[in-house]
PDB file of N, CA and C in Angstrom:
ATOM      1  N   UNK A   1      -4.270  -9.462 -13.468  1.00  0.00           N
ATOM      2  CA  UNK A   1      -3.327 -10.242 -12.701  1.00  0.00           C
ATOM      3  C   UNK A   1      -3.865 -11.661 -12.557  1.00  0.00           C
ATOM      4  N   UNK A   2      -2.814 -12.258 -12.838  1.00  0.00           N
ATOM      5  CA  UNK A   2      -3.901 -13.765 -13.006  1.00  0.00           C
ATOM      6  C   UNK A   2      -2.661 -14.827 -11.447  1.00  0.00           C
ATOM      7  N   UNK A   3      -1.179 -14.650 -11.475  1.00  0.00           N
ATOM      8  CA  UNK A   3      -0.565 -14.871 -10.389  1.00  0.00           C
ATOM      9  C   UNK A   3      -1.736 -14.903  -9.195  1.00  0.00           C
ATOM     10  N   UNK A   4      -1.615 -15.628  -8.100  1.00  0.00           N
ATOM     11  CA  UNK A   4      -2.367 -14.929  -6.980  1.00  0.00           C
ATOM     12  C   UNK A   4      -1.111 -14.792  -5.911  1.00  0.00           C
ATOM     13  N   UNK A   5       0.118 -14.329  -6.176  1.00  0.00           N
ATOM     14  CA  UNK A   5       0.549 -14.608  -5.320  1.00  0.00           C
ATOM     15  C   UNK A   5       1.338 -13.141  -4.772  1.00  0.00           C
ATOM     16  N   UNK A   6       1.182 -12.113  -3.841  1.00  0.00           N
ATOM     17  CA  UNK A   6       2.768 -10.998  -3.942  1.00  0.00           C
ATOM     18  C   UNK A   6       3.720 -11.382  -3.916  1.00  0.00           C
ATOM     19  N   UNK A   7       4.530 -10.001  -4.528  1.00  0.00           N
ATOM     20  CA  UNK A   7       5.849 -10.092  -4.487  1.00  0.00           C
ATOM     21  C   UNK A   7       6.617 -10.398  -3.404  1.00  0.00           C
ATOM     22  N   UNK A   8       7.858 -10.443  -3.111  1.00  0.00           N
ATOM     23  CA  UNK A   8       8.755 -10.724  -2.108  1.00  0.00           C
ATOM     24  C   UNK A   8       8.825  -9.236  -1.562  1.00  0.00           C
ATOM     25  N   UNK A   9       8.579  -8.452  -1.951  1.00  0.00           N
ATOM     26  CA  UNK A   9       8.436  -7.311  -1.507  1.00  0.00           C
ATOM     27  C   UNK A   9       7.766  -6.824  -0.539  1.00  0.00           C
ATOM     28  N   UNK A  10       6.530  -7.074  -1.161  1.00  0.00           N
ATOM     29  CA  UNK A  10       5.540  -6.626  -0.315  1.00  0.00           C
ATOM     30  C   UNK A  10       4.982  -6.775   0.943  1.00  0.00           C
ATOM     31  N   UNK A  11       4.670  -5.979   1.927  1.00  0.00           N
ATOM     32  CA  UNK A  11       4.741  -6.046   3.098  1.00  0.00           C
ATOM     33  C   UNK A  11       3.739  -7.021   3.134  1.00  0.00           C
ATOM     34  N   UNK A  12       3.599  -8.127   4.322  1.00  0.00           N
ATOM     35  CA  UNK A  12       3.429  -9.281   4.532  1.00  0.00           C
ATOM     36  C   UNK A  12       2.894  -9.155   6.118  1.00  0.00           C
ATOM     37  N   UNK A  13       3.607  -7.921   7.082  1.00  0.00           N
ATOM     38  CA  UNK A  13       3.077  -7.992   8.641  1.00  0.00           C
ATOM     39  C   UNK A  13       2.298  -7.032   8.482  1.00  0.00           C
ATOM     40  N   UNK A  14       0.753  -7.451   9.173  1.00  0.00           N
ATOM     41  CA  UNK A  14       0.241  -6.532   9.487  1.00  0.00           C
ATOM     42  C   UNK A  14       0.697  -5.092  10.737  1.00  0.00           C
ATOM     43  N   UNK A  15      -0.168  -4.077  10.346  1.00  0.00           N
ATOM     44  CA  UNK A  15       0.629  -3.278  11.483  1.00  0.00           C
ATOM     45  C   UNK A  15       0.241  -3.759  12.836  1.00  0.00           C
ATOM     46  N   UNK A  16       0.958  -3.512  13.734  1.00  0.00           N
ATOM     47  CA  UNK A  16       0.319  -3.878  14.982  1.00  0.00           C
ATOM     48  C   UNK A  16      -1.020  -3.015  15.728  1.00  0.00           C
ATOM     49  N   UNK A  17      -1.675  -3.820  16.465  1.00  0.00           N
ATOM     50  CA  UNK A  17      -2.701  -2.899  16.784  1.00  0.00           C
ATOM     51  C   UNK A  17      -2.866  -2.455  18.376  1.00  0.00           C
ATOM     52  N   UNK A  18      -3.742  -1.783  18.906  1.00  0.00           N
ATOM     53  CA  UNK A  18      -3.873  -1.401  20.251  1.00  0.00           C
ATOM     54  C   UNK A  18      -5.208  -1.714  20.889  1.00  0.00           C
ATOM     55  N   UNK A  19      -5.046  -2.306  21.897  1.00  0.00           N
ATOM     56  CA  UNK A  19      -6.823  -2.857  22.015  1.00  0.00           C
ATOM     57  C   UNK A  19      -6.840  -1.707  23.599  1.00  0.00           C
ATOM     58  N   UNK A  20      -7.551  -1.438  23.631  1.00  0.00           N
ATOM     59  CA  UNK A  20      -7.544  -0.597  25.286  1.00  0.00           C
ATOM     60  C   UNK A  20      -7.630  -1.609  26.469  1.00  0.00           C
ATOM     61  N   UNK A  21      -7.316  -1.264  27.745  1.00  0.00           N
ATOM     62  CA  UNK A  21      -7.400  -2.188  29.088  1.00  0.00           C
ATOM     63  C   UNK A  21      -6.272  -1.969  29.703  1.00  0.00           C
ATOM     64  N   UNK A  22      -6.822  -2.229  31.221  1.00  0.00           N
ATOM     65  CA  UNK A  22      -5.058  -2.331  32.234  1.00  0.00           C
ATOM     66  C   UNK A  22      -4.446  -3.843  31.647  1.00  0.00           C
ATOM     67  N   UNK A  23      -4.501  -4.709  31.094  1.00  0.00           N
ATOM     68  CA  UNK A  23      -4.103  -6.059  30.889  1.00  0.00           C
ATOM     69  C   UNK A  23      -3.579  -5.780  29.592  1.00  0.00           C
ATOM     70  N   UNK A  24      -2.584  -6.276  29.283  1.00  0.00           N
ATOM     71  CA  UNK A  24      -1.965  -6.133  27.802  1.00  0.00           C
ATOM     72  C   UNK A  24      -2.168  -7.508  26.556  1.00  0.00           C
ATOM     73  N   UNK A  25      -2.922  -7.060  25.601  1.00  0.00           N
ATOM     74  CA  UNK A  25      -3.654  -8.136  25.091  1.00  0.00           C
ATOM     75  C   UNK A  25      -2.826  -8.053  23.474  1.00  0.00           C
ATOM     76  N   UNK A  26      -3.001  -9.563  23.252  1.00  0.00           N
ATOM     77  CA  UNK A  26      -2.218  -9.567  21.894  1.00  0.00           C
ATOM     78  C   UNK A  26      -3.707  -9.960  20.739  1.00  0.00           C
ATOM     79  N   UNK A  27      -3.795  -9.056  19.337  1.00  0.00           N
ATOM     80  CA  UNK A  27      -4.514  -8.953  18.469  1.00  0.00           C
ATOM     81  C   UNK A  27      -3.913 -10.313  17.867  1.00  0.00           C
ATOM     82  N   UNK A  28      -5.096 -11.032  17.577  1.00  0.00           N
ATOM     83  CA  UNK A  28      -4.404 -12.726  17.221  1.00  0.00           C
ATOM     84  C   UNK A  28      -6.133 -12.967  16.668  1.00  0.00           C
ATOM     85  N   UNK A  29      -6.194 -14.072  15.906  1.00  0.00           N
ATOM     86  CA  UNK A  29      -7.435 -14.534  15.287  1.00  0.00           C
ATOM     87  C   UNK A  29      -7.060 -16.126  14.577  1.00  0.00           C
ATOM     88  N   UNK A  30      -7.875 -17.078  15.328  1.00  0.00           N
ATOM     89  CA  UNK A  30      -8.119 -18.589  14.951  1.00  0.00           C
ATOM     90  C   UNK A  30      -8.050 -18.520  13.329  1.00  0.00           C
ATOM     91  N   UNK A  31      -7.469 -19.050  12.882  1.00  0.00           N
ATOM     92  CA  UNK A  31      -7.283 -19.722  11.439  1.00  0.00           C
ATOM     93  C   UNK A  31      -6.668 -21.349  11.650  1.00  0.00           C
ATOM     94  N   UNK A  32      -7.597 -22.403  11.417  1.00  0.00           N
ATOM     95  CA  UNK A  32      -7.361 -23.792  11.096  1.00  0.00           C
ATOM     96  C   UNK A  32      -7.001 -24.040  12.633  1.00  0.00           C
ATOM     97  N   UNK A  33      -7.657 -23.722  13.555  1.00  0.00           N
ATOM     98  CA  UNK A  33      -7.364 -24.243  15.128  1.00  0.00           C
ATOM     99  C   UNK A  33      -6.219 -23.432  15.380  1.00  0.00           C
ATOM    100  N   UNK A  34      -5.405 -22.519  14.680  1.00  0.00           N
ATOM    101  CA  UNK A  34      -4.194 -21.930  15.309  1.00  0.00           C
ATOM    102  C   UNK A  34      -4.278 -20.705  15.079  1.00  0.00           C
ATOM    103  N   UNK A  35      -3.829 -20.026  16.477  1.00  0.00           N
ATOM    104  CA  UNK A  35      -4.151 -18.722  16.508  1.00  0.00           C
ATOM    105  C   UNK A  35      -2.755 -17.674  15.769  1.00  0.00           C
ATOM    106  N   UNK A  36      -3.310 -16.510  15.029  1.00  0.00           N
ATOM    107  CA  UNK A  36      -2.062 -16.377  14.009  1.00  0.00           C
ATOM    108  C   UNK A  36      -2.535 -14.877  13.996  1.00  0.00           C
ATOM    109  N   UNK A  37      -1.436 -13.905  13.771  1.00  0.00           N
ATOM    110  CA  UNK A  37      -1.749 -12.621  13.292  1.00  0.00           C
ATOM    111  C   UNK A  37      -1.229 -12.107  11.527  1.00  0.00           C
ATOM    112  N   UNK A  38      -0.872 -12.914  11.495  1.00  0.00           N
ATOM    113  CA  UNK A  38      -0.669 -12.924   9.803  1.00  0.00           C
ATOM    114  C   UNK A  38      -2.152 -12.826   9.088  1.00  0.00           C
ATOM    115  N   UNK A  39      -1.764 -12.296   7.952  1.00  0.00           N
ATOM    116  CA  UNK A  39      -2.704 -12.156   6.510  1.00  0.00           C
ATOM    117  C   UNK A  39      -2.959 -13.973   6.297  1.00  0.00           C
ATOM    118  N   UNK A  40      -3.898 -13.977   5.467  1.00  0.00           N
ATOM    119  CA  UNK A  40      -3.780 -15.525   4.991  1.00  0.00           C
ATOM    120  C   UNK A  40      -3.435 -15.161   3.143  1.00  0.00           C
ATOM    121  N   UNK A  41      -3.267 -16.036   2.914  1.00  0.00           N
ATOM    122  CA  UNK A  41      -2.950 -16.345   1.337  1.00  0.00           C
ATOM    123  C   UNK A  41      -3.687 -15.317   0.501  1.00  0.00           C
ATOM    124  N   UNK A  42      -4.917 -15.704   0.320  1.00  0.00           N
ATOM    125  CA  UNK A  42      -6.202 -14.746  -0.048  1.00  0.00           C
ATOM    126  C   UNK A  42      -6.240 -13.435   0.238  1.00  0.00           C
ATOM    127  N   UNK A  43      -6.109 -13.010   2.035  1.00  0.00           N
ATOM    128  CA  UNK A  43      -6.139 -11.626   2.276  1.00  0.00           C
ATOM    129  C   UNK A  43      -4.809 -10.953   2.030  1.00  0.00           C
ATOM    130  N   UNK A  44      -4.051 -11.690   1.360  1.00  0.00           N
ATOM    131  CA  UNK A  44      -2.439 -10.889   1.523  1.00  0.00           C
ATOM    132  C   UNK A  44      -2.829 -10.776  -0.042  1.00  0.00           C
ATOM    133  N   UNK A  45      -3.168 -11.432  -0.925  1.00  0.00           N
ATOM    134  CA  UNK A  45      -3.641 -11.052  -2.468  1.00  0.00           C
ATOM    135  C   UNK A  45      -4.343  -9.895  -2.482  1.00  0.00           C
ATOM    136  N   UNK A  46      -5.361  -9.882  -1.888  1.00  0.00           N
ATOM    137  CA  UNK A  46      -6.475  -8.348  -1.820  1.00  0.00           C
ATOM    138  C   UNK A  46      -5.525  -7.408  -1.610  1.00  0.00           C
ATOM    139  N   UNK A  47      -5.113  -7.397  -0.612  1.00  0.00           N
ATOM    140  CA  UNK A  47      -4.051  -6.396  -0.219  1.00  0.00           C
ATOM    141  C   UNK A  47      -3.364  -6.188  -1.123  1.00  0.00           C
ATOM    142  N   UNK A  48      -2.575  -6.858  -1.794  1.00  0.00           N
ATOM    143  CA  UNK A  48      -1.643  -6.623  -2.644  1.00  0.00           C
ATOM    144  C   UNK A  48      -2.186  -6.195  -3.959  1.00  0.00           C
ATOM    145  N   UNK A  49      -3.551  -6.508  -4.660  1.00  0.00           N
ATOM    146  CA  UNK A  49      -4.291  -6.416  -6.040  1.00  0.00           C
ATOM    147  C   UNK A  49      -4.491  -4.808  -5.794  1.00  0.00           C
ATOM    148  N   UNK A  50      -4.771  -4.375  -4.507  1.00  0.00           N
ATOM    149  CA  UNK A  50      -5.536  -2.759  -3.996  1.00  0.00           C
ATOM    150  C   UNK A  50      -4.122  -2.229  -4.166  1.00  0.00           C
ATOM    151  N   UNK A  51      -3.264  -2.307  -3.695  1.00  0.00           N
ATOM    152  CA  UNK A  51      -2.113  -1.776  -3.598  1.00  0.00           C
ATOM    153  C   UNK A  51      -1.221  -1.487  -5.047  1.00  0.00           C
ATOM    154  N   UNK A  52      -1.562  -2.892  -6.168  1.00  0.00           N
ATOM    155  CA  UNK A  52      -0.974  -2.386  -7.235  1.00  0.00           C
ATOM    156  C   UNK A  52      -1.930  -1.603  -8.362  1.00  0.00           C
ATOM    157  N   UNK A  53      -2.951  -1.996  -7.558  1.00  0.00           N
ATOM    158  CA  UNK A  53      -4.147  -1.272  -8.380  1.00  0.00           C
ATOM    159  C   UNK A  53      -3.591   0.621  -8.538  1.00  0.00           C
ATOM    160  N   UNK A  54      -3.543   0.790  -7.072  1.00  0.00           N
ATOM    161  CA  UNK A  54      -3.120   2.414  -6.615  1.00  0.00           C
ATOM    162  C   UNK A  54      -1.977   2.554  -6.712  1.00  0.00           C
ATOM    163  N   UNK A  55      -0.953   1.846  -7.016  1.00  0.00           N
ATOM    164  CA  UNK A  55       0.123   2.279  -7.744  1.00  0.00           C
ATOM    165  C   UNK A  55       0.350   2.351  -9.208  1.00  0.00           C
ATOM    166  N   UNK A  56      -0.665   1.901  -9.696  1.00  0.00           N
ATOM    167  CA  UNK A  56      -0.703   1.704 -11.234  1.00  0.00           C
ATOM    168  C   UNK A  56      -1.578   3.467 -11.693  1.00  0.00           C
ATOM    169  N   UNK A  57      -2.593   3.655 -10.693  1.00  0.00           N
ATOM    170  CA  UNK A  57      -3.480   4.895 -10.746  1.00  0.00           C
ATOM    171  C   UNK A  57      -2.343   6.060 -10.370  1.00  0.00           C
ATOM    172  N   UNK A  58      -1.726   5.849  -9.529  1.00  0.00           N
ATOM    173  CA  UNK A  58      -0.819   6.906  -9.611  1.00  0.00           C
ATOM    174  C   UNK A  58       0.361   7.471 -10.053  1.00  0.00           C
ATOM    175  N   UNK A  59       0.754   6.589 -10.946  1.00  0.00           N
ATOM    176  CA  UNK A  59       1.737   6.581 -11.673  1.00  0.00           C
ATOM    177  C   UNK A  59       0.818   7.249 -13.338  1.00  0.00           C
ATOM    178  N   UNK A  60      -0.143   6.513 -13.060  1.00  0.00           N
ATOM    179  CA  UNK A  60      -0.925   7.603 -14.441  1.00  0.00           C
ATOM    180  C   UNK A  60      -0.875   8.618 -14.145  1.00  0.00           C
ATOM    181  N   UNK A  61      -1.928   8.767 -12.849  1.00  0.00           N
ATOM    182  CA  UNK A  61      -1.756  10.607 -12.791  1.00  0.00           C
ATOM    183  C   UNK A  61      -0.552  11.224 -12.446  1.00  0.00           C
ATOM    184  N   UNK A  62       0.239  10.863 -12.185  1.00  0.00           N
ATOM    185  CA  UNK A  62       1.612  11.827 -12.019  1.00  0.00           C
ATOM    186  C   UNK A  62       2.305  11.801 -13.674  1.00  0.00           C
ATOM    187  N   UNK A  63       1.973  10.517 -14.261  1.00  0.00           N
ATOM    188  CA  UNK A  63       2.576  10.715 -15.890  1.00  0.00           C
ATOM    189  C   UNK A  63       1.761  12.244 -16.452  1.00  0.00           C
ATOM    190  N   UNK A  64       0.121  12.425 -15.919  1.00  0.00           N
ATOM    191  CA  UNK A  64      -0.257  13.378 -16.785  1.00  0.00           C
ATOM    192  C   UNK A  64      -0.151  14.972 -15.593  1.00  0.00           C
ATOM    193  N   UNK A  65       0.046  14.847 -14.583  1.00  0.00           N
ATOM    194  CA  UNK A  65       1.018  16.383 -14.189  1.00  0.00           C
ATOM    195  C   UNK A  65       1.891  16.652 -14.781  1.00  0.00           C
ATOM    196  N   UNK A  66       2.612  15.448 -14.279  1.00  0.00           N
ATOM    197  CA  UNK A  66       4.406  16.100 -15.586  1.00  0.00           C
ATOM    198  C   UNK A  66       3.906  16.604 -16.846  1.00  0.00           C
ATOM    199  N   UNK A  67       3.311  15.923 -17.921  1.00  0.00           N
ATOM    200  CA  UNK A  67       2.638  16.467 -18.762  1.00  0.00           C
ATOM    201  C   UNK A  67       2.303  17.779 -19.079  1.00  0.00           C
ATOM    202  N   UNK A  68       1.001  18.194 -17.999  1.00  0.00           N
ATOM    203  CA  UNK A  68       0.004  19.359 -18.167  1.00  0.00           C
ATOM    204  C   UNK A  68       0.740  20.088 -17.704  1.00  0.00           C
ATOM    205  N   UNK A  69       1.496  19.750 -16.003  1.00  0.00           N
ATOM    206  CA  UNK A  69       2.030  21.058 -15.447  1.00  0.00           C
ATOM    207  C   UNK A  69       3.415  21.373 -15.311  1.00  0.00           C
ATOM    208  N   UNK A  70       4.350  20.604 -15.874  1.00  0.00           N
ATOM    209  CA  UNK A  70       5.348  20.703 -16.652  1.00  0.00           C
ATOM    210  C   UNK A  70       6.070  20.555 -15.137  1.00  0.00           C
ATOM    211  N   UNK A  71       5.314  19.790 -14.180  1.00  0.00           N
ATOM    212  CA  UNK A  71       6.596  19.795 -13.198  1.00  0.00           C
ATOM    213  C   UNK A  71       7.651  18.408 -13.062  1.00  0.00           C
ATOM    214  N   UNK A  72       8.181  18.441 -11.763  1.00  0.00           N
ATOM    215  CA  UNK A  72       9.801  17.046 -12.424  1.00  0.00           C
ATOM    216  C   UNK A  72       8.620  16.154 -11.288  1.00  0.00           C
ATOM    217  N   UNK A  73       8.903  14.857 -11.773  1.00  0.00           N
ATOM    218  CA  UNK A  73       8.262  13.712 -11.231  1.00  0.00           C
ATOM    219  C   UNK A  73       8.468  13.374  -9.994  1.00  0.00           C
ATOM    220  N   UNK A  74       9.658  13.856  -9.312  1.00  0.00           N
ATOM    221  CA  UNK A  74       9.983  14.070  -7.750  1.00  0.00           C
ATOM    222  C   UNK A  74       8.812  14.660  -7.128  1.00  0.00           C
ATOM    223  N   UNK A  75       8.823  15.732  -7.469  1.00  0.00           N
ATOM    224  CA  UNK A  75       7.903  17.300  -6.740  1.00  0.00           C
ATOM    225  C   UNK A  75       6.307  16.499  -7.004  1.00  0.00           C
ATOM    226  N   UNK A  76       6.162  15.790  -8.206  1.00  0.00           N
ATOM    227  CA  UNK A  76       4.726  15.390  -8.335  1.00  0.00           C
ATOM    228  C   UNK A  76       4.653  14.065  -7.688  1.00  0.00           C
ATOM    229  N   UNK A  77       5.480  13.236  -7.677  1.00  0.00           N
ATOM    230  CA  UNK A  77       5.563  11.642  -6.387  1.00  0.00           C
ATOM    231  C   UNK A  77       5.280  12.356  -5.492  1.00  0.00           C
ATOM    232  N   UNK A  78       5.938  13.340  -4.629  1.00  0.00           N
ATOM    233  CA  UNK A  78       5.529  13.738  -3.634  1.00  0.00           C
ATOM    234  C   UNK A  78       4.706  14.498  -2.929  1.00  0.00           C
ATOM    235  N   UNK A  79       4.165  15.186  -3.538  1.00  0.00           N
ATOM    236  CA  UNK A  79       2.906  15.543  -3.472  1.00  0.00           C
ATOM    237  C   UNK A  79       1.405  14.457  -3.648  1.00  0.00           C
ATOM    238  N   UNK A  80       1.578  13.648  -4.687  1.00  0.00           N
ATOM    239  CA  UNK A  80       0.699  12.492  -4.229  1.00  0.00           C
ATOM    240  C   UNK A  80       0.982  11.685  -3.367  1.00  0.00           C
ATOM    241  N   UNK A  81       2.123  11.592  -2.504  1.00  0.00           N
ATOM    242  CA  UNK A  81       2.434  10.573  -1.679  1.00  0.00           C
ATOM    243  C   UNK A  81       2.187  11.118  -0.576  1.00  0.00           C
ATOM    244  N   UNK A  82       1.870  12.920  -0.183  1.00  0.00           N
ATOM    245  CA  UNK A  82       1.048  13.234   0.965  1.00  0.00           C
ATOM    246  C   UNK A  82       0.220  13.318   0.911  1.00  0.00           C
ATOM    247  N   UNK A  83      -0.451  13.242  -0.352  1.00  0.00           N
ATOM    248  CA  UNK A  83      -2.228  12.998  -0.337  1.00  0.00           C
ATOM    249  C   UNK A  83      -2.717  11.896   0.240  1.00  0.00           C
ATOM    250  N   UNK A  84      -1.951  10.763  -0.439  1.00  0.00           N
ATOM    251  CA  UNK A  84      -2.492   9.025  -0.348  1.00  0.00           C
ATOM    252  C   UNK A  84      -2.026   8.914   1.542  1.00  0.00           C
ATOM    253  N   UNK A  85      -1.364   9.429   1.850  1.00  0.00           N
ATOM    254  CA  UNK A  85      -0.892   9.782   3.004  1.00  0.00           C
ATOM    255  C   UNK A  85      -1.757  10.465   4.220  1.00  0.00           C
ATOM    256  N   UNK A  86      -2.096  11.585   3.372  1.00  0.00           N
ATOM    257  CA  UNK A  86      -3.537  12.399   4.259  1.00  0.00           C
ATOM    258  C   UNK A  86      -4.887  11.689   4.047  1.00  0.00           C
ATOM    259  N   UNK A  87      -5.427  10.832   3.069  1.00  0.00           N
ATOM    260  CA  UNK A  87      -5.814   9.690   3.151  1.00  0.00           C
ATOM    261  C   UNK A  87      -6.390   8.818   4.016  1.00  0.00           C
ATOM    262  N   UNK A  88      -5.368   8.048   3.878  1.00  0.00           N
ATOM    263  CA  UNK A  88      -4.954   6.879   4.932  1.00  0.00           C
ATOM    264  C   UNK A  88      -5.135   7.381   6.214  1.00  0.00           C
ATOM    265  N   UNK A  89      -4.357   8.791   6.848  1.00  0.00           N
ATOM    266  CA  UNK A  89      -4.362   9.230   8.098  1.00  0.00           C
ATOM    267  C   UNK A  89      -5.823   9.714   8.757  1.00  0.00           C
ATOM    268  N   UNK A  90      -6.520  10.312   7.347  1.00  0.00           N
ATOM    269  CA  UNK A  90      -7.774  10.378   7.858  1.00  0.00           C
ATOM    270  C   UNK A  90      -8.678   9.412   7.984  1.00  0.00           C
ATOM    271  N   UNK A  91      -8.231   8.141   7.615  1.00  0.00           N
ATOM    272  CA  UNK A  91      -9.108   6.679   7.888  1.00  0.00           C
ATOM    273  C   UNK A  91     -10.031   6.674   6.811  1.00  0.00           C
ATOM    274  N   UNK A  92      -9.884   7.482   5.442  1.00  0.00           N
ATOM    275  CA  UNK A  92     -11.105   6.968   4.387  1.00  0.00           C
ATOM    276  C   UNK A  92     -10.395   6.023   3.318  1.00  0.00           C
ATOM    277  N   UNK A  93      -8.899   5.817   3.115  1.00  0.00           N
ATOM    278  CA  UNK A  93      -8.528   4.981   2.516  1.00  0.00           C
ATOM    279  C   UNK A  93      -7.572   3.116   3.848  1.00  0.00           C
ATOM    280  N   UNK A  94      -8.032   2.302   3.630  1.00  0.00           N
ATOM    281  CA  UNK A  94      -7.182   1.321   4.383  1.00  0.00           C
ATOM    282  C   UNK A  94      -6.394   0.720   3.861  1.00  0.00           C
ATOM    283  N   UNK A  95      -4.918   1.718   4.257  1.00  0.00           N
ATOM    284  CA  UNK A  95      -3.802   0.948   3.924  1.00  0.00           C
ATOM    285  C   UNK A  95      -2.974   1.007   4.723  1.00  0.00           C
ATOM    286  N   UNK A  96      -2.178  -0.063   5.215  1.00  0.00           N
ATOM    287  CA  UNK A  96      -1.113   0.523   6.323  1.00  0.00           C
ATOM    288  C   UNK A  96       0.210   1.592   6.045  1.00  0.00           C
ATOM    289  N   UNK A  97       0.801   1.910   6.902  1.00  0.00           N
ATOM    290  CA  UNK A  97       1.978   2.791   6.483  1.00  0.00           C
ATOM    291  C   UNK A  97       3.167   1.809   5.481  1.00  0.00           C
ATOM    292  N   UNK A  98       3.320   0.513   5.785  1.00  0.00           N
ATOM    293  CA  UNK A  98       4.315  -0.219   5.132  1.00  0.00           C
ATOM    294  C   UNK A  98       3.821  -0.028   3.712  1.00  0.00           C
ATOM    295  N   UNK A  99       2.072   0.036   3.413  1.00  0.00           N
ATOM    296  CA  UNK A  99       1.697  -0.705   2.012  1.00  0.00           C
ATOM    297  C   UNK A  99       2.042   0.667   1.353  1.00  0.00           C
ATOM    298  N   UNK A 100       1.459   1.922   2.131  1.00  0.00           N
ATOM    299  CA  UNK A 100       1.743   3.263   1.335  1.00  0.00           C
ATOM    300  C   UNK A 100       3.246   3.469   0.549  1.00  0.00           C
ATOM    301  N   UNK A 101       4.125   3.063   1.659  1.00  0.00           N
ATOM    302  CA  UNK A 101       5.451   3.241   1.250  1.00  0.00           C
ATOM    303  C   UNK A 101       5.401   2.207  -0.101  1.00  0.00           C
ATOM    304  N   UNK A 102       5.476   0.490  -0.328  1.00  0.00           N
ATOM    305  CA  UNK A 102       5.449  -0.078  -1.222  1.00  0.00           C
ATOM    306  C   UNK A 102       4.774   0.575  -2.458  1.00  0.00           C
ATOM    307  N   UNK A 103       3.224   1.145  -2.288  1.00  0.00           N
ATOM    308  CA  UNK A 103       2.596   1.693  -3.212  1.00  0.00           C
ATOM    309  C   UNK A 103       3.298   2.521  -4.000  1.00  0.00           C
ATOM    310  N   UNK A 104       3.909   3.544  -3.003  1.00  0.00           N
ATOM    311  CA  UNK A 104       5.205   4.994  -3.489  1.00  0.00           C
ATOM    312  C   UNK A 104       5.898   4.732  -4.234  1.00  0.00           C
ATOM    313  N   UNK A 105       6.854   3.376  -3.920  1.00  0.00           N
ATOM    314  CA  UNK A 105       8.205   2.935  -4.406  1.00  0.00           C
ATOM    315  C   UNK A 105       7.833   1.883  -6.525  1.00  0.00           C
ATOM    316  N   UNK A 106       6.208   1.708  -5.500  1.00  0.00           N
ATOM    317  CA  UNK A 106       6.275   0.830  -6.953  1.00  0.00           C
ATOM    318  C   UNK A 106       5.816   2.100  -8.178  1.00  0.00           C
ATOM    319  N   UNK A 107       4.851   2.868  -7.949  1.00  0.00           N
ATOM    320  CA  UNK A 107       4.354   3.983  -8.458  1.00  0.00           C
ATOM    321  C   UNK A 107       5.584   4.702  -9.364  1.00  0.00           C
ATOM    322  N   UNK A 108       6.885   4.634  -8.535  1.00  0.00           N
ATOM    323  CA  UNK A 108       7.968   5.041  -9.280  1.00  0.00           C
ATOM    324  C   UNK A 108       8.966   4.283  -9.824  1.00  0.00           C
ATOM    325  N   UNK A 109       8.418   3.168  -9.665  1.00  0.00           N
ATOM    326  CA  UNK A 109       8.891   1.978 -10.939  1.00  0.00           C
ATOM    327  C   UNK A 109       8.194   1.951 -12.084  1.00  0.00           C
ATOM    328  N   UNK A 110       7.074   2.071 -11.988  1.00  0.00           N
ATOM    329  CA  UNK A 110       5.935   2.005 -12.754  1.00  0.00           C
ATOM    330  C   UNK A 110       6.361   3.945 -14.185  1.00  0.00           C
ATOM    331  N   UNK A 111       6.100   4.601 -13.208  1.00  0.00           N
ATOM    332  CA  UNK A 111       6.564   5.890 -14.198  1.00  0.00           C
ATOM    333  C   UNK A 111       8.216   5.844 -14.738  1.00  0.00           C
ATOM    334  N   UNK A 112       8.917   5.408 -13.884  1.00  0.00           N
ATOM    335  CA  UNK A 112      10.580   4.983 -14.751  1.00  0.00           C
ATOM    336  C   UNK A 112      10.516   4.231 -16.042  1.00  0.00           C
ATOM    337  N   UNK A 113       9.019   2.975 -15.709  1.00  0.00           N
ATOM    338  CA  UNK A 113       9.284   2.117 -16.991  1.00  0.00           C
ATOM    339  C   UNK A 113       8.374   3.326 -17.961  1.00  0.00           C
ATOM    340  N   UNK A 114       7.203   3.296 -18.065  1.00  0.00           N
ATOM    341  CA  UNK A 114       6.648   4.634 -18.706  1.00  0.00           C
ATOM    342  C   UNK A 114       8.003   5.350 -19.815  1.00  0.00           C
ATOM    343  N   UNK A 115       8.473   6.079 -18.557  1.00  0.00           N
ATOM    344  CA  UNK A 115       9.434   7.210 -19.280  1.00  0.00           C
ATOM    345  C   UNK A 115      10.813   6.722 -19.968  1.00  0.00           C
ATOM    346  N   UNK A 116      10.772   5.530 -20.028  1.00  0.00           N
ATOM    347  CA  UNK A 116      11.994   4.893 -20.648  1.00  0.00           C
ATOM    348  C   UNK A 116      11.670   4.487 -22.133  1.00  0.00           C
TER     349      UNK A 116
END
């Protein structure tokens, strides 16, 4: 990928977060004297390079289930999409719920072009 830029697609808000306390506090961080909860340019690229990275990986391996185990690409999207899912939920992969979904949706763009 030589672009540095995501798609219009791609999720862009971080998720929101929860800080503990009786006082209700907003997750915010100084960039250029202004305080902002957005990605910056750079960290919205990472994000996005990891994200098509693992949609590109899973669109392989679901090309070679269909393959080996002769099942329909529905039943095998979805089954990797509760893995990458159980994942994430167990905190060893960091991706938010928006990026998983993008990951899903592109994963099955990615095997449509494949199978065409």
């Amino acid at each position: 990928m030589t672009d540095p830029r995501a798609p219009g697609d791609f999720p862009r808000e971080p998720d929101p977060g929860a800080v503990t306390g009786v006082q209700p506090k907003l997750l915010v961080r100084e960039m250029d004297g202004r305080y902002q909860n957005a990605l910056s340019d750079g960290e919205l690229w990472v994000r996005f390079d990891a994200c098509e990275d693992l949609a590109s990986q899973l669109s392989a391996y679901v090309s070679r289930k269909i393959d080996t185990a002769g099942l329909s690409p529905d039943v095998t999207l979805t089954r990797a999409e509760k893995g990458v899912r159980l994942k994430v939920d167990a905190g060893e992969w960091d991706f938010s719920q928006r990026e998983v979904v993008w990951v899903m949706t592109r994963a099955r763009q990615l095997l449509a072009a494949t199978n065409d």
